[in-house]
Protein backbone atom coordinates (compact mmCIF):
# COMPACT_ATOMS: atom_id res chain seq x y z
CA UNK A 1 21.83 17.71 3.51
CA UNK A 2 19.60 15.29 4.99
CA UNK A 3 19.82 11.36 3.16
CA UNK A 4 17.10 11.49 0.96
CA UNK A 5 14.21 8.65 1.76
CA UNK A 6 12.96 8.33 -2.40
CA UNK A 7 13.70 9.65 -5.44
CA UNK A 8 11.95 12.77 -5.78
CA UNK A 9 12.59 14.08 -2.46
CA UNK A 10 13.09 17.81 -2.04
CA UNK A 11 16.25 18.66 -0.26
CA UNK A 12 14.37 20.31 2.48
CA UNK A 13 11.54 17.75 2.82
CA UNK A 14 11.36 15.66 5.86
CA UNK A 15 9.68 11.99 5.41
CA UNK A 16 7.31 11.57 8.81
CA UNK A 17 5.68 8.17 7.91
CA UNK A 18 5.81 5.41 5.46
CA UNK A 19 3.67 2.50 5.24
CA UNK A 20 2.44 0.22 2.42
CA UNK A 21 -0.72 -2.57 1.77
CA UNK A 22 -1.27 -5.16 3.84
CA UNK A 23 0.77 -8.34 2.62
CA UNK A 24 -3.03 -10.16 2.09
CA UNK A 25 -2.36 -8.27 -1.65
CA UNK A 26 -0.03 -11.16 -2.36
CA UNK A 27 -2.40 -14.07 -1.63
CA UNK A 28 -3.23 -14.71 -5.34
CA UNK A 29 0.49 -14.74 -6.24
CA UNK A 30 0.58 -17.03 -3.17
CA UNK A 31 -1.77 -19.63 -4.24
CA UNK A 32 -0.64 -19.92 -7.60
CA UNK A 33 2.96 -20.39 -6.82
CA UNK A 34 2.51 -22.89 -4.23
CA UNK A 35 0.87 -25.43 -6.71
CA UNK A 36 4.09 -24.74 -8.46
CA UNK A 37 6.02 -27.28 -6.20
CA UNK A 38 3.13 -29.54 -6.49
CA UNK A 39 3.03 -29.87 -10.51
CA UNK A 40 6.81 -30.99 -9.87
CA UNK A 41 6.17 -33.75 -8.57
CA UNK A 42 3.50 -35.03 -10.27
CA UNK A 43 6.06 -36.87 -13.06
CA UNK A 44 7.65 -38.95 -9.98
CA UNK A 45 4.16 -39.16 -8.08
CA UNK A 46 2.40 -40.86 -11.34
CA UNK A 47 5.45 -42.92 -12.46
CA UNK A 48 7.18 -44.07 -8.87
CA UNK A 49 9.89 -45.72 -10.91
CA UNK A 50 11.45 -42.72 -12.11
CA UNK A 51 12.98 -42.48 -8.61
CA UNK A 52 13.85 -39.64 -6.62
CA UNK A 53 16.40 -37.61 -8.85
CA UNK A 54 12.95 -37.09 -10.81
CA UNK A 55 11.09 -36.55 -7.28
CA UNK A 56 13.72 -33.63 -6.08
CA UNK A 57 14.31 -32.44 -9.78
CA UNK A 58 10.63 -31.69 -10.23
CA UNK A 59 10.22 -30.59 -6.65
CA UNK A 60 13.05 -27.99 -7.70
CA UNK A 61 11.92 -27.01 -11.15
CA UNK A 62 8.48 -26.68 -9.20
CA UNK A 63 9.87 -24.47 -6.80
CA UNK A 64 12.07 -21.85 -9.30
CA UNK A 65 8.37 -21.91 -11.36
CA UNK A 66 6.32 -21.31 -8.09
CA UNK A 67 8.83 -18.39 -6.84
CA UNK A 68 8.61 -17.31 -10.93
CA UNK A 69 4.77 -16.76 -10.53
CA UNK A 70 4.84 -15.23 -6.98
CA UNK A 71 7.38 -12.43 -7.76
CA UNK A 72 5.14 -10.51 -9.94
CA UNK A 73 2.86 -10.00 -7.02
CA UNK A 74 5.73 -9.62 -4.05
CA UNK A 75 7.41 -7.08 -6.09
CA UNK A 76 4.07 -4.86 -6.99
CA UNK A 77 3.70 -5.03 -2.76
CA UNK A 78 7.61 -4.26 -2.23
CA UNK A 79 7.29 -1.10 -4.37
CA UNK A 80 3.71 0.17 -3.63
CA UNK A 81 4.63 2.42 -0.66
CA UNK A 82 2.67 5.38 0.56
CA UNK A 83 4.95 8.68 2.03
CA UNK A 84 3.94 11.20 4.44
CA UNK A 85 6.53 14.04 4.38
CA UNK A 86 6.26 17.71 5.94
CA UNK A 87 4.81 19.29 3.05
CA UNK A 88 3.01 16.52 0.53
CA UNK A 89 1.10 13.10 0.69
CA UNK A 90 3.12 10.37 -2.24
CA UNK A 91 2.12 7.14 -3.05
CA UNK A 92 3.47 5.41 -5.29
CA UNK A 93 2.30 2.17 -6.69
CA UNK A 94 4.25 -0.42 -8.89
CA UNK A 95 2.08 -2.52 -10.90
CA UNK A 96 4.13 -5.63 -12.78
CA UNK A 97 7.55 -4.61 -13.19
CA UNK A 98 7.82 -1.88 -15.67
CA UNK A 99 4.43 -0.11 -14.46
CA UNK A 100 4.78 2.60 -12.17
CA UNK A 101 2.50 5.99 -11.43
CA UNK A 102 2.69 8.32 -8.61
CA UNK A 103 0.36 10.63 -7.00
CA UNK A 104 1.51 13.41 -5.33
CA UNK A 105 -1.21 15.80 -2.75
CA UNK A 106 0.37 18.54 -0.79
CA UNK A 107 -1.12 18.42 2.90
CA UNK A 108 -2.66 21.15 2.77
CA UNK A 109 -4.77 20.12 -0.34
CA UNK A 110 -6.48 16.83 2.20
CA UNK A 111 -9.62 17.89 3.59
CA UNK A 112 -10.72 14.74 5.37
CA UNK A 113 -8.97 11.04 6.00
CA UNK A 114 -11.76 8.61 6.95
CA UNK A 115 -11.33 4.16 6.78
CA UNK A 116 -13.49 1.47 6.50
CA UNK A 117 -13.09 -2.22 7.70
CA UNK A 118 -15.77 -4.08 5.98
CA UNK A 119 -16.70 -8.18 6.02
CA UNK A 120 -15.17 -10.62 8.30
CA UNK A 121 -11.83 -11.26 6.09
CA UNK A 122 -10.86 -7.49 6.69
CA UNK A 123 -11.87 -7.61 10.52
CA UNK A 124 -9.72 -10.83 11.03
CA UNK A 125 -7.16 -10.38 9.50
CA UNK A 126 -6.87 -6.30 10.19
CA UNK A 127 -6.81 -4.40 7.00
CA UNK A 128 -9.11 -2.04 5.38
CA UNK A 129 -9.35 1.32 3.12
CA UNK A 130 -8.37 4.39 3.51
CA UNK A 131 -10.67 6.90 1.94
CA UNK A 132 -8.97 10.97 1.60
CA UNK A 133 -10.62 13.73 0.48
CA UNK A 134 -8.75 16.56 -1.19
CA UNK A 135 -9.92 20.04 -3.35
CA UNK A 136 -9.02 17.30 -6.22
CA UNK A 137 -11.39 14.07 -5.58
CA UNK A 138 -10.78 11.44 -3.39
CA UNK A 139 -8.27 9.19 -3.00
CA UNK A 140 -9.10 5.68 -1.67
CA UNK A 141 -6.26 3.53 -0.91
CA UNK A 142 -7.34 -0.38 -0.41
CA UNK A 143 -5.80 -3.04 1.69
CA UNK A 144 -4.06 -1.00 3.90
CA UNK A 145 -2.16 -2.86 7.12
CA UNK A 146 -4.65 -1.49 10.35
CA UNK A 147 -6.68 1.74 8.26
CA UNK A 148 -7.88 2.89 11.91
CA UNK A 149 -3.86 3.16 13.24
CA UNK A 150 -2.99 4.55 9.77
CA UNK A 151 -5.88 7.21 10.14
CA UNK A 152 -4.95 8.40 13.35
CA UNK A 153 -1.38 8.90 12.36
CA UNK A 154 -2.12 10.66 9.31
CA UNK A 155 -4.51 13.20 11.46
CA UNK A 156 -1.85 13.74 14.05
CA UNK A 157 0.70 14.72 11.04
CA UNK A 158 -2.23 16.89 9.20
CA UNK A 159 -2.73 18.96 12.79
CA UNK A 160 0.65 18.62 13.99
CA UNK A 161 1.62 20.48 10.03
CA UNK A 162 -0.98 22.90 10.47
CA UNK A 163 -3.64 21.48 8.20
CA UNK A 164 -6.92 21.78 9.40
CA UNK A 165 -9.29 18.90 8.32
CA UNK A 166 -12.56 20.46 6.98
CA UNK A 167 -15.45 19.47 5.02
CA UNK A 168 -15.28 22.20 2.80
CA UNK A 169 -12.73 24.30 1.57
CA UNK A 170 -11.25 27.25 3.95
CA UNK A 171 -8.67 29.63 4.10
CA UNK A 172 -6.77 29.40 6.99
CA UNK A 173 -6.53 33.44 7.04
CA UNK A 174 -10.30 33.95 6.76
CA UNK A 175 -11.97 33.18 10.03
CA UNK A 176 -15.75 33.57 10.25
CA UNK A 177 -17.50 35.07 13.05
CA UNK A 178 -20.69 33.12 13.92
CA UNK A 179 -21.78 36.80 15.25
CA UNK A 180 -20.31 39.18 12.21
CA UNK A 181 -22.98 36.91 9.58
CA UNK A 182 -26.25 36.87 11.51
């Protein structure tokens, strides 16, 4: 038996890609926690007196409180993870700690994988959306690390599977003759 990638993997599923969001997801978590540092050291800032064992405590204190406040949003990015395997599309996406939900599309149920890069943030910094059709809706991942790389990898797994990418649904056994309708 092959070691098994996550949870809920069959025993004769084979994982072909994983990828997750850009890291830009964290930013807010990022912000917030650095002025964590900076509120310790306001006490010794204000009141110079105090000396440094107020100075290092606070930058310390403002440190733990700053990495407290980040790892809500570092742990949501750690766990949000998107698997392509032989026979299904997962993602799975952790929101806080105890929040989890997990879509699961078989490959054969996508019918088209498009992306978008829109605005100047997304072109600099090289993320974007992933928009997939499937006979169930769409499914539009956002903030993914380089969409257009992402795309072409998860086309080359849909053709190299068998899949074929259509705007409407087909049965692969059912070919129509251009001649046989006119």
């Amino acid at each position: 038996m092959a070691e098994k990638y996550f949870e809920d993997q069959f025993d004769d599923e084979e994982v072909l890609f994983v990828f997750r969001k850009h890291p830009v997801v964290m930013r807010k978590g990022l912000v917030f926690g650095m002025l964590g540092p900076l509120l310790g050291i306001i006490p010794a800032a204000i009141k110079p007196e105090l000396g440094f064992g107020w100075f290092f405590g606070g930058l310390a204190a403002g440190i733990l409180l700053g990495a407290l406040v980040f790892a809500p949003g570092f742990i949501a990015w750690y766990f949000s993870v998107f698997i392509v395997s032989d026979q299904r599309f997962i993602q799975i996406t952790q929101k806080g700690l105890f929040n989890r939900s997990v879509v699961d599309v078989g490959l054969n149920q996508i019918q088209m994988v498009n992306y978008e890069i829109a605005g100047a943030e997304q072109t600099m910094l090289g993320f974007g959306t992933i928009m997939m059709q499937t006979y169930l809706g769409e499914l539009v991942i956002h903030d993914l690390h380089h969409p257009a790389k992402i795309q072409k990898k998860l086309i080359q797994i849909l053709r190299e599977e068998g899949v074929v990418t259509t705007g409407f649904p087909a049965n692969k056994n059912e070919d129509i003759d251009e001649e046989a309708t006119e």
